[in-house]
C-alpha atoms as a PDB file:
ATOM      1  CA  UNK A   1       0.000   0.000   0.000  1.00  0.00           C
ATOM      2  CA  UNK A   2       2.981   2.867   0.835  1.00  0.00           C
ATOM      3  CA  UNK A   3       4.827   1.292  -2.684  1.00  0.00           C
ATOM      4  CA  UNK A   4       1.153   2.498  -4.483  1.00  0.00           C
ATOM      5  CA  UNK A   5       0.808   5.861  -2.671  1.00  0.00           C
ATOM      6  CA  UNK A   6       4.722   6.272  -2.721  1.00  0.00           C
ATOM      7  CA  UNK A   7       4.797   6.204  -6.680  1.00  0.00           C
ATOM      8  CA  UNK A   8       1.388   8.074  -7.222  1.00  0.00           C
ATOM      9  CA  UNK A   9       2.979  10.916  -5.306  1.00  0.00           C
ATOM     10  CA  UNK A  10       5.776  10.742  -7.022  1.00  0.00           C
ATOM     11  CA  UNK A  11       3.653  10.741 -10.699  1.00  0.00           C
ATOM     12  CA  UNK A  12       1.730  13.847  -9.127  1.00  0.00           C
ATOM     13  CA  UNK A  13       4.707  16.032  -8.214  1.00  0.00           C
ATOM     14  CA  UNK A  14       6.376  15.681 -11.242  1.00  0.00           C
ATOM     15  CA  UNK A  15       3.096  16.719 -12.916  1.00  0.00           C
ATOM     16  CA  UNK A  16       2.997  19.681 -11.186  1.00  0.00           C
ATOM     17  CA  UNK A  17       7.013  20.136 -11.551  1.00  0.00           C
ATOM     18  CA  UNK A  18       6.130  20.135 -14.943  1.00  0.00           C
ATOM     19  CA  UNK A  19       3.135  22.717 -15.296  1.00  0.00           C
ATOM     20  CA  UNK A  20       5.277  25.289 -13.101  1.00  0.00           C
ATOM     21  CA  UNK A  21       8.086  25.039 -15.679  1.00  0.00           C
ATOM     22  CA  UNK A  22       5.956  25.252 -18.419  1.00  0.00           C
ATOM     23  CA  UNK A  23       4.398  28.233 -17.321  1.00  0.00           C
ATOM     24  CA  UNK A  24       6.723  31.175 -18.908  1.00  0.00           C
ATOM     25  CA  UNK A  25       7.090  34.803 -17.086  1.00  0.00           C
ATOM     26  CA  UNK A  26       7.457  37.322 -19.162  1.00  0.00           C
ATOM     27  CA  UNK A  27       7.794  41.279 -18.900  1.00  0.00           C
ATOM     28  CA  UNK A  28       4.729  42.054 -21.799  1.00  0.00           C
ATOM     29  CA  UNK A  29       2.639  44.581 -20.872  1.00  0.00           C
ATOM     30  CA  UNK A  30      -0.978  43.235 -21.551  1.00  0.00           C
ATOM     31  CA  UNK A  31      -2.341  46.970 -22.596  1.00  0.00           C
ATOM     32  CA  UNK A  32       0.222  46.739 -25.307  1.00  0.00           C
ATOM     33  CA  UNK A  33      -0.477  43.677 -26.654  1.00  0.00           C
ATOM     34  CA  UNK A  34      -4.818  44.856 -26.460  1.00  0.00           C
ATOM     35  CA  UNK A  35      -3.276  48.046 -28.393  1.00  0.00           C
ATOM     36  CA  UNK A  36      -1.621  45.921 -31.319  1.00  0.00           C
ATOM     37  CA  UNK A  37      -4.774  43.639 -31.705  1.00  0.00           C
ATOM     38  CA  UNK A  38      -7.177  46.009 -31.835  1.00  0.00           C
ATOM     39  CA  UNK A  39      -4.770  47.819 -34.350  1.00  0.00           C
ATOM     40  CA  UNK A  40      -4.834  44.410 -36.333  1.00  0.00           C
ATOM     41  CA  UNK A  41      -8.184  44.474 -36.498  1.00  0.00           C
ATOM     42  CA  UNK A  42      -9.480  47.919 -37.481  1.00  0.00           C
ATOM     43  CA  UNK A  43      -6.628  46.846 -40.820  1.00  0.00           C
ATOM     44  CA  UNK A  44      -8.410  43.660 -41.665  1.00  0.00           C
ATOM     45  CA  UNK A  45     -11.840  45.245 -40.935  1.00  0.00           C
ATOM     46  CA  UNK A  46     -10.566  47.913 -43.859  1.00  0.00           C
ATOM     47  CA  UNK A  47      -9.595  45.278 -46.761  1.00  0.00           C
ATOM     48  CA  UNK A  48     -12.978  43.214 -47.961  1.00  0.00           C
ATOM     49  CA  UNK A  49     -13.816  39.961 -46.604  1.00  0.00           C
ATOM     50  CA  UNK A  50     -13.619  36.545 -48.321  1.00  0.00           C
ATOM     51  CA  UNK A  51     -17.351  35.785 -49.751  1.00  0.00           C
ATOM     52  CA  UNK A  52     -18.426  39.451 -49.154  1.00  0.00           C
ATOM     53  CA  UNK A  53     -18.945  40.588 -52.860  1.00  0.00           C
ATOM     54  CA  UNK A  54     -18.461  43.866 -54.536  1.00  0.00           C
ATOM     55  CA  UNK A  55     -18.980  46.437 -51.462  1.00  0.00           C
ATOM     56  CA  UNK A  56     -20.571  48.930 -54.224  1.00  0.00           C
ATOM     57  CA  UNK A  57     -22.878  46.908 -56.549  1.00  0.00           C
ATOM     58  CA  UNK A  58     -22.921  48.094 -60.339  1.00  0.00           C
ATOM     59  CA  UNK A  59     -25.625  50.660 -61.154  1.00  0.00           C
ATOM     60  CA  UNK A  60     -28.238  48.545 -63.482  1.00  0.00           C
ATOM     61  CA  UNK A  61     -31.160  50.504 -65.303  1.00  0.00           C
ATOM     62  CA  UNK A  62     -34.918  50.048 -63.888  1.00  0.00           C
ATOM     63  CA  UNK A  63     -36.595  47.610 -65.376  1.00  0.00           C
ATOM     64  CA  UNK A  64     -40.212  48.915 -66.467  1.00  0.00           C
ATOM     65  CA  UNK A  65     -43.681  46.869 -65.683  1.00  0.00           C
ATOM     66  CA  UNK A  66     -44.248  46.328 -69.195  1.00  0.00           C
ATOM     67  CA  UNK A  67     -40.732  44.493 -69.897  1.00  0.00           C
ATOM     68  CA  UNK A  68     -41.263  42.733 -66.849  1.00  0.00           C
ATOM     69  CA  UNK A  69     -44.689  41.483 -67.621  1.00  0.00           C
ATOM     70  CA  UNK A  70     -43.542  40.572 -71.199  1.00  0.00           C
ATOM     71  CA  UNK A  71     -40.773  38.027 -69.733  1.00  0.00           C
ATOM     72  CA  UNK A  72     -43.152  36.776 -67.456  1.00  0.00           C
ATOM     73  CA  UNK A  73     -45.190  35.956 -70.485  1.00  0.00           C
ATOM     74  CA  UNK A  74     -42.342  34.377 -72.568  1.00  0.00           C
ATOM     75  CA  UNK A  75     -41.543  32.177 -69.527  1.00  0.00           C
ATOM     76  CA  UNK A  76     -44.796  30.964 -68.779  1.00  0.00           C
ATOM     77  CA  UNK A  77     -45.008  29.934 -72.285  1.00  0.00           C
ATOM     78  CA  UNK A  78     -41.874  28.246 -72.263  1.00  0.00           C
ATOM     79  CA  UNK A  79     -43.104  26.228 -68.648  1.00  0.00           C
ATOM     80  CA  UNK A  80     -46.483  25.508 -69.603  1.00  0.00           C
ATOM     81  CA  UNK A  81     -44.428  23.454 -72.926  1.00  0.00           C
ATOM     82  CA  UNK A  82     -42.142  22.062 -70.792  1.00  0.00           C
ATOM     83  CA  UNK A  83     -44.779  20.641 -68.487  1.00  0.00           C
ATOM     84  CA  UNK A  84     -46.493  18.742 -70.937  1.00  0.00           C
ATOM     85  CA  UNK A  85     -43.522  17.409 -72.131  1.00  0.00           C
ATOM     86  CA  UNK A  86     -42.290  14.019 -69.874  1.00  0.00           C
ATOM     87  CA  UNK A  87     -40.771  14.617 -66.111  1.00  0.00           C
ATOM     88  CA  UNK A  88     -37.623  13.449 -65.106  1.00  0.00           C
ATOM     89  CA  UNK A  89     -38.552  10.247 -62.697  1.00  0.00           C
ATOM     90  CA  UNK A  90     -41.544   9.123 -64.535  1.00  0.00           C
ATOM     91  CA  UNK A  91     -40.320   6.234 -66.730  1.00  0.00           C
ATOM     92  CA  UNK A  92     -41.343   5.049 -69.941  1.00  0.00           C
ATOM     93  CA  UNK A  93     -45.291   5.196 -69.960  1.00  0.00           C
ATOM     94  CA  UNK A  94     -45.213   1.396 -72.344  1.00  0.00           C
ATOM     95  CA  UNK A  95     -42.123  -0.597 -70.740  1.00  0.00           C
ATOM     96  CA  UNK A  96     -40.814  -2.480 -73.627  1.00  0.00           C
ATOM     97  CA  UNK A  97     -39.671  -5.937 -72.993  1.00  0.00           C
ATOM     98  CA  UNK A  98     -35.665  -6.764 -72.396  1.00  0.00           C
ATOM     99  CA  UNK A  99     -34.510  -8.941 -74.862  1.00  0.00           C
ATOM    100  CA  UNK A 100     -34.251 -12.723 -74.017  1.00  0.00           C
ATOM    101  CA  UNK A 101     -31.145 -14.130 -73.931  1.00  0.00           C
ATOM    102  CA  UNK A 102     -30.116 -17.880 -74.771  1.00  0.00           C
ATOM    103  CA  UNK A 103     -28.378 -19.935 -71.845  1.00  0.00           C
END
Protein backbone atom coordinates (compact mmCIF):
# COMPACT_ATOMS: atom_id res chain seq x y z
CA UNK A 1 0.00 0.00 0.00
CA UNK A 2 2.98 2.87 0.84
CA UNK A 3 4.83 1.29 -2.68
CA UNK A 4 1.15 2.50 -4.48
CA UNK A 5 0.81 5.86 -2.67
CA UNK A 6 4.72 6.27 -2.72
CA UNK A 7 4.80 6.20 -6.68
CA UNK A 8 1.39 8.07 -7.22
CA UNK A 9 2.98 10.92 -5.31
CA UNK A 10 5.78 10.74 -7.02
CA UNK A 11 3.65 10.74 -10.70
CA UNK A 12 1.73 13.85 -9.13
CA UNK A 13 4.71 16.03 -8.21
CA UNK A 14 6.38 15.68 -11.24
CA UNK A 15 3.10 16.72 -12.92
CA UNK A 16 3.00 19.68 -11.19
CA UNK A 17 7.01 20.14 -11.55
CA UNK A 18 6.13 20.13 -14.94
CA UNK A 19 3.14 22.72 -15.30
CA UNK A 20 5.28 25.29 -13.10
CA UNK A 21 8.09 25.04 -15.68
CA UNK A 22 5.96 25.25 -18.42
CA UNK A 23 4.40 28.23 -17.32
CA UNK A 24 6.72 31.17 -18.91
CA UNK A 25 7.09 34.80 -17.09
CA UNK A 26 7.46 37.32 -19.16
CA UNK A 27 7.79 41.28 -18.90
CA UNK A 28 4.73 42.05 -21.80
CA UNK A 29 2.64 44.58 -20.87
CA UNK A 30 -0.98 43.24 -21.55
CA UNK A 31 -2.34 46.97 -22.60
CA UNK A 32 0.22 46.74 -25.31
CA UNK A 33 -0.48 43.68 -26.65
CA UNK A 34 -4.82 44.86 -26.46
CA UNK A 35 -3.28 48.05 -28.39
CA UNK A 36 -1.62 45.92 -31.32
CA UNK A 37 -4.77 43.64 -31.71
CA UNK A 38 -7.18 46.01 -31.83
CA UNK A 39 -4.77 47.82 -34.35
CA UNK A 40 -4.83 44.41 -36.33
CA UNK A 41 -8.18 44.47 -36.50
CA UNK A 42 -9.48 47.92 -37.48
CA UNK A 43 -6.63 46.85 -40.82
CA UNK A 44 -8.41 43.66 -41.67
CA UNK A 45 -11.84 45.25 -40.93
CA UNK A 46 -10.57 47.91 -43.86
CA UNK A 47 -9.60 45.28 -46.76
CA UNK A 48 -12.98 43.21 -47.96
CA UNK A 49 -13.82 39.96 -46.60
CA UNK A 50 -13.62 36.55 -48.32
CA UNK A 51 -17.35 35.78 -49.75
CA UNK A 52 -18.43 39.45 -49.15
CA UNK A 53 -18.95 40.59 -52.86
CA UNK A 54 -18.46 43.87 -54.54
CA UNK A 55 -18.98 46.44 -51.46
CA UNK A 56 -20.57 48.93 -54.22
CA UNK A 57 -22.88 46.91 -56.55
CA UNK A 58 -22.92 48.09 -60.34
CA UNK A 59 -25.63 50.66 -61.15
CA UNK A 60 -28.24 48.55 -63.48
CA UNK A 61 -31.16 50.50 -65.30
CA UNK A 62 -34.92 50.05 -63.89
CA UNK A 63 -36.60 47.61 -65.38
CA UNK A 64 -40.21 48.92 -66.47
CA UNK A 65 -43.68 46.87 -65.68
CA UNK A 66 -44.25 46.33 -69.19
CA UNK A 67 -40.73 44.49 -69.90
CA UNK A 68 -41.26 42.73 -66.85
CA UNK A 69 -44.69 41.48 -67.62
CA UNK A 70 -43.54 40.57 -71.20
CA UNK A 71 -40.77 38.03 -69.73
CA UNK A 72 -43.15 36.78 -67.46
CA UNK A 73 -45.19 35.96 -70.48
CA UNK A 74 -42.34 34.38 -72.57
CA UNK A 75 -41.54 32.18 -69.53
CA UNK A 76 -44.80 30.96 -68.78
CA UNK A 77 -45.01 29.93 -72.28
CA UNK A 78 -41.87 28.25 -72.26
CA UNK A 79 -43.10 26.23 -68.65
CA UNK A 80 -46.48 25.51 -69.60
CA UNK A 81 -44.43 23.45 -72.93
CA UNK A 82 -42.14 22.06 -70.79
CA UNK A 83 -44.78 20.64 -68.49
CA UNK A 84 -46.49 18.74 -70.94
CA UNK A 85 -43.52 17.41 -72.13
CA UNK A 86 -42.29 14.02 -69.87
CA UNK A 87 -40.77 14.62 -66.11
CA UNK A 88 -37.62 13.45 -65.11
CA UNK A 89 -38.55 10.25 -62.70
CA UNK A 90 -41.54 9.12 -64.54
CA UNK A 91 -40.32 6.23 -66.73
CA UNK A 92 -41.34 5.05 -69.94
CA UNK A 93 -45.29 5.20 -69.96
CA UNK A 94 -45.21 1.40 -72.34
CA UNK A 95 -42.12 -0.60 -70.74
CA UNK A 96 -40.81 -2.48 -73.63
CA UNK A 97 -39.67 -5.94 -72.99
CA UNK A 98 -35.66 -6.76 -72.40
CA UNK A 99 -34.51 -8.94 -74.86
CA UNK A 100 -34.25 -12.72 -74.02
CA UNK A 101 -31.15 -14.13 -73.93
CA UNK A 102 -30.12 -17.88 -74.77
CA UNK A 103 -28.38 -19.93 -71.85
Amino acid sequence: MKALVLTAALAVIQLVALNAQAQVFGVDDGGAARVERARQGKAAARNPQVSEGDPIPDARPRTSTDERAAARTRRAKAGAQAARGPQMGEGDPIPRPAPATSR
